[in-house]
N, C-alpha and C. Protein backbone atom coordinates (compact mmCIF):
# COMPACT_ATOMS: atom_id res chain seq x y z
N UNK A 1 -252.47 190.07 -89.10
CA UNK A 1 -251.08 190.44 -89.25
C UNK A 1 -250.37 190.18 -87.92
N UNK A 2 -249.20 189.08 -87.89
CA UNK A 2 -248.41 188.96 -86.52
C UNK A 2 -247.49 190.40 -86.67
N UNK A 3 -247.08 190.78 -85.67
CA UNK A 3 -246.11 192.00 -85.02
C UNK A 3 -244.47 191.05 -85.21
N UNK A 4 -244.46 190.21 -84.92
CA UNK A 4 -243.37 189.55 -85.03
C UNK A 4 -243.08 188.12 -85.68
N UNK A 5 -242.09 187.14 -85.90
CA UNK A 5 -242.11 185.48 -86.41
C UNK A 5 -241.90 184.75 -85.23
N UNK A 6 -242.34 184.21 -85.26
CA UNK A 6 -242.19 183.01 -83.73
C UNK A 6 -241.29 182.40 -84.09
N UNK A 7 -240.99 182.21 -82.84
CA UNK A 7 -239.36 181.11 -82.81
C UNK A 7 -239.34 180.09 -83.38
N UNK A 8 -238.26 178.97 -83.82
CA UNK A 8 -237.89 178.05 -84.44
C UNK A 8 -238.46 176.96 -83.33
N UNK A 9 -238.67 177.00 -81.86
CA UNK A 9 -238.88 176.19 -80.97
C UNK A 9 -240.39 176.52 -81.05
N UNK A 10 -240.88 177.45 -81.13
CA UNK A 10 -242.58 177.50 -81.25
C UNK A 10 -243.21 177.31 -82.32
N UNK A 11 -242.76 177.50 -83.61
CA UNK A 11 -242.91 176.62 -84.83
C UNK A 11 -242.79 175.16 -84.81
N UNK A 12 -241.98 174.67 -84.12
CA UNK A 12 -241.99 173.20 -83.79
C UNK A 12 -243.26 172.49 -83.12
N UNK A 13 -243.47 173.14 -81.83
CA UNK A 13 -244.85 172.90 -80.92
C UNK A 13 -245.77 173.39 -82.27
N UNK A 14 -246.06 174.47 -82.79
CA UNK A 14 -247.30 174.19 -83.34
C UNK A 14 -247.09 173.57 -84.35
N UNK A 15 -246.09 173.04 -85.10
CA UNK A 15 -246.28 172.01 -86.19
C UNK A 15 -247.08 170.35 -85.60
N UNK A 16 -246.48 170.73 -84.63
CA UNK A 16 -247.12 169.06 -83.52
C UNK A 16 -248.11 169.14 -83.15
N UNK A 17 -248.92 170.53 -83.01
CA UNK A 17 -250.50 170.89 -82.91
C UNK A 17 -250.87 170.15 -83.96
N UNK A 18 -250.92 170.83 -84.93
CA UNK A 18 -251.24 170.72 -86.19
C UNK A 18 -251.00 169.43 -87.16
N UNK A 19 -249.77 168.39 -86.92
CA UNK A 19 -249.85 167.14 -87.45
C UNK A 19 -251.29 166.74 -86.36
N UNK A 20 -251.48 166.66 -85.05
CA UNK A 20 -252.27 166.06 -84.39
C UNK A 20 -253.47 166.06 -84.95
N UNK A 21 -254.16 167.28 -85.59
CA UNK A 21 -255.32 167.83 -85.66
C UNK A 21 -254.70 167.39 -87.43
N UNK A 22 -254.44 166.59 -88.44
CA UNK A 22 -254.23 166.81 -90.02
C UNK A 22 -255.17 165.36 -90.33
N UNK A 23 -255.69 164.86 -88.87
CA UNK A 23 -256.72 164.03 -89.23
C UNK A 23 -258.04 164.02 -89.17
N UNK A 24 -258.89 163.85 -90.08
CA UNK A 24 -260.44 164.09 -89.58
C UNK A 24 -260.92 163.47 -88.66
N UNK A 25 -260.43 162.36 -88.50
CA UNK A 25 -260.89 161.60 -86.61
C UNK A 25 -260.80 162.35 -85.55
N UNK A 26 -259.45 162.79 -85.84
CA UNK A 26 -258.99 163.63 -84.34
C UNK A 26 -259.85 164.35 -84.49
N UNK A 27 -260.02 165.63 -85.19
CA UNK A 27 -260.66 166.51 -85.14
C UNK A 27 -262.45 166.09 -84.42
N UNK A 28 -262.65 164.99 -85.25
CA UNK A 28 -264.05 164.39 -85.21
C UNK A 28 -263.87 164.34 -83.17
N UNK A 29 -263.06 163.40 -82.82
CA UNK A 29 -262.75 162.86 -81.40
C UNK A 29 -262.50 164.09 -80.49
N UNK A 30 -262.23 165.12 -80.98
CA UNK A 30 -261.62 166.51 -79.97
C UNK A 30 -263.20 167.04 -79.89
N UNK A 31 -264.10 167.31 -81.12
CA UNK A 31 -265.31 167.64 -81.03
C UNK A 31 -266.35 167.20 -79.99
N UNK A 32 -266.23 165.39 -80.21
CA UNK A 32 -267.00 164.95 -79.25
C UNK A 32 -266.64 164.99 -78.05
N UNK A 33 -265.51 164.99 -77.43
CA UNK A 33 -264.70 165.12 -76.53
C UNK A 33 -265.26 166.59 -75.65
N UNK A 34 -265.07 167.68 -76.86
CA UNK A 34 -265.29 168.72 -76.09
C UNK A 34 -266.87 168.73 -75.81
N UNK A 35 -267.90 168.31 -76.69
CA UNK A 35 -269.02 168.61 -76.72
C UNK A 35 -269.88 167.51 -75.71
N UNK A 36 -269.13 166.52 -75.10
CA UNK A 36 -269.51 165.64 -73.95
C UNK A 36 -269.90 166.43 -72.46
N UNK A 37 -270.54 166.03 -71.80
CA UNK A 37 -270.13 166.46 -70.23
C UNK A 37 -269.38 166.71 -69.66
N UNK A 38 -269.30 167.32 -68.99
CA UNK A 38 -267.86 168.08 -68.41
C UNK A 38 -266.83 167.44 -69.21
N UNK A 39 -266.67 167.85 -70.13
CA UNK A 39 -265.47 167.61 -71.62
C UNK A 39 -264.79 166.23 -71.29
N UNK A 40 -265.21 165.30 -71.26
CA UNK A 40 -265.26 164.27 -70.78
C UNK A 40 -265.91 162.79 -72.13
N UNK A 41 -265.05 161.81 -72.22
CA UNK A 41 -265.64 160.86 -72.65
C UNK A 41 -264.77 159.80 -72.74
N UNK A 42 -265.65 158.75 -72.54
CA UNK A 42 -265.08 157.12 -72.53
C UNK A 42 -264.59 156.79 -74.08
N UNK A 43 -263.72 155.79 -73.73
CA UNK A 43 -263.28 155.39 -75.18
C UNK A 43 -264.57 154.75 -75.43
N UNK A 44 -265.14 153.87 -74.58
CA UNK A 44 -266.40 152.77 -75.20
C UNK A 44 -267.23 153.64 -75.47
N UNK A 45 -267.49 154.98 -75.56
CA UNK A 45 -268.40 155.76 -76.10
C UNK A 45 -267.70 156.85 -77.42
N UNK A 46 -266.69 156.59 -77.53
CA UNK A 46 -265.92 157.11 -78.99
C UNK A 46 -266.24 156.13 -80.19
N UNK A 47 -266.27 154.77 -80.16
CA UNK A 47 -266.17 154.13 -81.10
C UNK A 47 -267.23 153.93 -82.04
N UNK A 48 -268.45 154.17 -81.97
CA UNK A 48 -269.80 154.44 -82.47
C UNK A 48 -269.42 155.50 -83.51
N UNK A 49 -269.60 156.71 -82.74
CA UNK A 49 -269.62 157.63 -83.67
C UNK A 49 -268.28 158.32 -84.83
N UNK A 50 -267.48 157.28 -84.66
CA UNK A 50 -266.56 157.38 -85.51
C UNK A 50 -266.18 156.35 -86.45
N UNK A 51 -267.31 155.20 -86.02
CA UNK A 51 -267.49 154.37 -86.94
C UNK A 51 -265.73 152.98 -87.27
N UNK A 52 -264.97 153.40 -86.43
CA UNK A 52 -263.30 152.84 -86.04
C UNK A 52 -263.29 151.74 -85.12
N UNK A 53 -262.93 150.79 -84.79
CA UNK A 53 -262.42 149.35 -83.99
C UNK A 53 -261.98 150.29 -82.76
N UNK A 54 -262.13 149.91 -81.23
CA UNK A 54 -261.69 150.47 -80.19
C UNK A 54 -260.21 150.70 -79.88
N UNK A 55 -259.48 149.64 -80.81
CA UNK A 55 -257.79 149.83 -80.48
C UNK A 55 -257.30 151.59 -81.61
N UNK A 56 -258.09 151.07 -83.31
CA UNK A 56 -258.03 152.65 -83.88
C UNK A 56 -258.13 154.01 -83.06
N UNK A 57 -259.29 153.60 -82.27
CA UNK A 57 -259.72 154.82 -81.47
C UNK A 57 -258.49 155.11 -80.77
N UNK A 58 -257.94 154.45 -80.27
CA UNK A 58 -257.38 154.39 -78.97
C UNK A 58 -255.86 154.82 -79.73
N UNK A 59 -255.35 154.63 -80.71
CA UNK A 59 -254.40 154.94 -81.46
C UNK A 59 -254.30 156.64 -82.14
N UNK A 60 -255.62 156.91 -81.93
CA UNK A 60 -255.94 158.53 -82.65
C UNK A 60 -255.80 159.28 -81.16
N UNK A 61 -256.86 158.66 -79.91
CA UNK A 61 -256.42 159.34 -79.03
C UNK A 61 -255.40 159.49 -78.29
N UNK A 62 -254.27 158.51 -78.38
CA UNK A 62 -253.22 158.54 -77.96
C UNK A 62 -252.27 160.09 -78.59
N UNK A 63 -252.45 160.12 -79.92
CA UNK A 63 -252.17 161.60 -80.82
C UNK A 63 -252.51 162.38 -79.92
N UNK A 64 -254.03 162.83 -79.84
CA UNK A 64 -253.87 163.51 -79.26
C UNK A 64 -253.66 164.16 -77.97
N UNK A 65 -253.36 163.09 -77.22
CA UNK A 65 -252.87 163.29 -75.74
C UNK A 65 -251.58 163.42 -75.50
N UNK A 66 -250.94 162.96 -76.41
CA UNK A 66 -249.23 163.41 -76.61
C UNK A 66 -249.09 164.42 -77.12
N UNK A 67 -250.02 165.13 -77.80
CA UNK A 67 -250.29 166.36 -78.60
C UNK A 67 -250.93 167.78 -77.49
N UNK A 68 -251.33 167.01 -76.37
CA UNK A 68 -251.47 168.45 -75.21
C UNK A 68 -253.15 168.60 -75.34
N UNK A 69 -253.85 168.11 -76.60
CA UNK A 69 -255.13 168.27 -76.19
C UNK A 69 -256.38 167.40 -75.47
N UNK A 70 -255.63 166.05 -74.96
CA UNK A 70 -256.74 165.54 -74.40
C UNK A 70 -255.71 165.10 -73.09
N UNK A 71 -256.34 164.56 -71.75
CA UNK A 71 -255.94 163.83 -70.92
C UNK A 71 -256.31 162.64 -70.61
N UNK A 72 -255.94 161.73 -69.92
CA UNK A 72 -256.48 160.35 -69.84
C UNK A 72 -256.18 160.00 -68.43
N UNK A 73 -257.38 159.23 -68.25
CA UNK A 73 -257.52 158.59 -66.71
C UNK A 73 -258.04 157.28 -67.28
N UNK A 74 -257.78 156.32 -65.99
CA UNK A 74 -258.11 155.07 -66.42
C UNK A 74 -259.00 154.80 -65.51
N UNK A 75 -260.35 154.22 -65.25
CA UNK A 75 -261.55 153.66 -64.27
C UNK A 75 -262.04 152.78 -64.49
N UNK A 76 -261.21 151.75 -63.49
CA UNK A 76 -261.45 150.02 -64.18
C UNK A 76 -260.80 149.78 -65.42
N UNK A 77 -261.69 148.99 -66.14
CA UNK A 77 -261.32 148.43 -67.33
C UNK A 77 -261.12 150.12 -68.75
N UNK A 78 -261.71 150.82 -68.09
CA UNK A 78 -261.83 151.40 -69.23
C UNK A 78 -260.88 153.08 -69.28
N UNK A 79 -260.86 153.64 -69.98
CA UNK A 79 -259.72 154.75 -70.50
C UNK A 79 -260.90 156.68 -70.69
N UNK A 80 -260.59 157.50 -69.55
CA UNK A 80 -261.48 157.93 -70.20
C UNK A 80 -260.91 159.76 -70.69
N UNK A 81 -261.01 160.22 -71.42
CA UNK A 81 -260.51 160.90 -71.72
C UNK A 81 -261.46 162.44 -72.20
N UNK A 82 -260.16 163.57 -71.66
CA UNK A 82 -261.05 165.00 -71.33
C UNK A 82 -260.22 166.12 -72.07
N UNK A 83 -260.93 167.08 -72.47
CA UNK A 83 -260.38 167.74 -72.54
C UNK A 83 -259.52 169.02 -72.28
N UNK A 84 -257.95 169.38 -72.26
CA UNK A 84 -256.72 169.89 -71.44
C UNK A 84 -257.47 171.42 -71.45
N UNK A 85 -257.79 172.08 -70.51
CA UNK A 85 -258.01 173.06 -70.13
C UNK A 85 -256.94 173.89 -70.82
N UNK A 86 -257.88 174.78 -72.02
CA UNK A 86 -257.05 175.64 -72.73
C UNK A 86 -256.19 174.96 -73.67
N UNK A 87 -256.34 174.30 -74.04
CA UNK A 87 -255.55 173.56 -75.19
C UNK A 87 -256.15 174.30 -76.77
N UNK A 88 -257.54 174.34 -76.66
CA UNK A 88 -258.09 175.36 -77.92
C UNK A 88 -258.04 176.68 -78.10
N UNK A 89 -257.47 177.11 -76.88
CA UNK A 89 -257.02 178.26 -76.97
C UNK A 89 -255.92 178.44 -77.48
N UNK A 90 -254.82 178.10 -76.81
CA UNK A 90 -253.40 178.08 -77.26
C UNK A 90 -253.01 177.72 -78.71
N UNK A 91 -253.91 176.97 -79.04
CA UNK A 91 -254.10 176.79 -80.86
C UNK A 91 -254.18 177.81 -81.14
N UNK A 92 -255.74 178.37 -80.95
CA UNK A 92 -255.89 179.78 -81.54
C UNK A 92 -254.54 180.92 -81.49
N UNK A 93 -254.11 180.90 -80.30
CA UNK A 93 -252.91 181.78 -79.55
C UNK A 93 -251.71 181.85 -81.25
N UNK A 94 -251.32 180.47 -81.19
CA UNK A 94 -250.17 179.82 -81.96
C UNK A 94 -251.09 180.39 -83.11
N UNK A 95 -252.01 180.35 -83.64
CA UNK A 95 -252.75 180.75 -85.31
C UNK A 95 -252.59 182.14 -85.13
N UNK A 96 -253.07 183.16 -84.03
CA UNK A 96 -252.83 184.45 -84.06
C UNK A 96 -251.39 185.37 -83.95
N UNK A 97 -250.56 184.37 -83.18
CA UNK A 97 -249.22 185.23 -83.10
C UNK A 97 -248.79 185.63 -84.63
């Protein structure tokens, strides 16, 4: 039971949680993401286990990095991406208010 309704501006942010996460990739990609080494993983190591072409990949994780839950660094040729400290929380946060 929330105590109160969240704002029209915080209904917005978590609707944009939540389109991010309305795909099973993402979800699939946030998993491995989190469940990597220091929450950490290469795109050239996403594309295996999601069974997707490296540009797909790269199109899902873009979601979710505009979406607040992953970050991206680039090293050399390649893209590698972690996960935003507290970003699964603040989900939860936004599901419990």
């Amino acid at each position: 039971m929330t105590s109160a309704p969240i704002s029209l501006e915080e209904a917005a942010k978590t609707a944009t949680l939540f389109k991010a996460l309305g795909d099973p990739t993402r979800v699939l990609l946030i998993s491995i993401v989190a469940a990597s080494e220091g929450h950490e993983a290469c795109v050239c190591d996403l594309t295996e286990p999601t069974g997707l072409s490296q540009p797909t990949v790269s199109h899902h994780l873009k979601i979710l990095t505009d979406a607040g839950f992953l970050s991206r660094t680039r090293r050399g040729s390649w893209a590698y991406y972690a996960l935003v400290p507290g970003a699964l929380e603040r989900l939860a946060t936004a599901l419990a208010t």
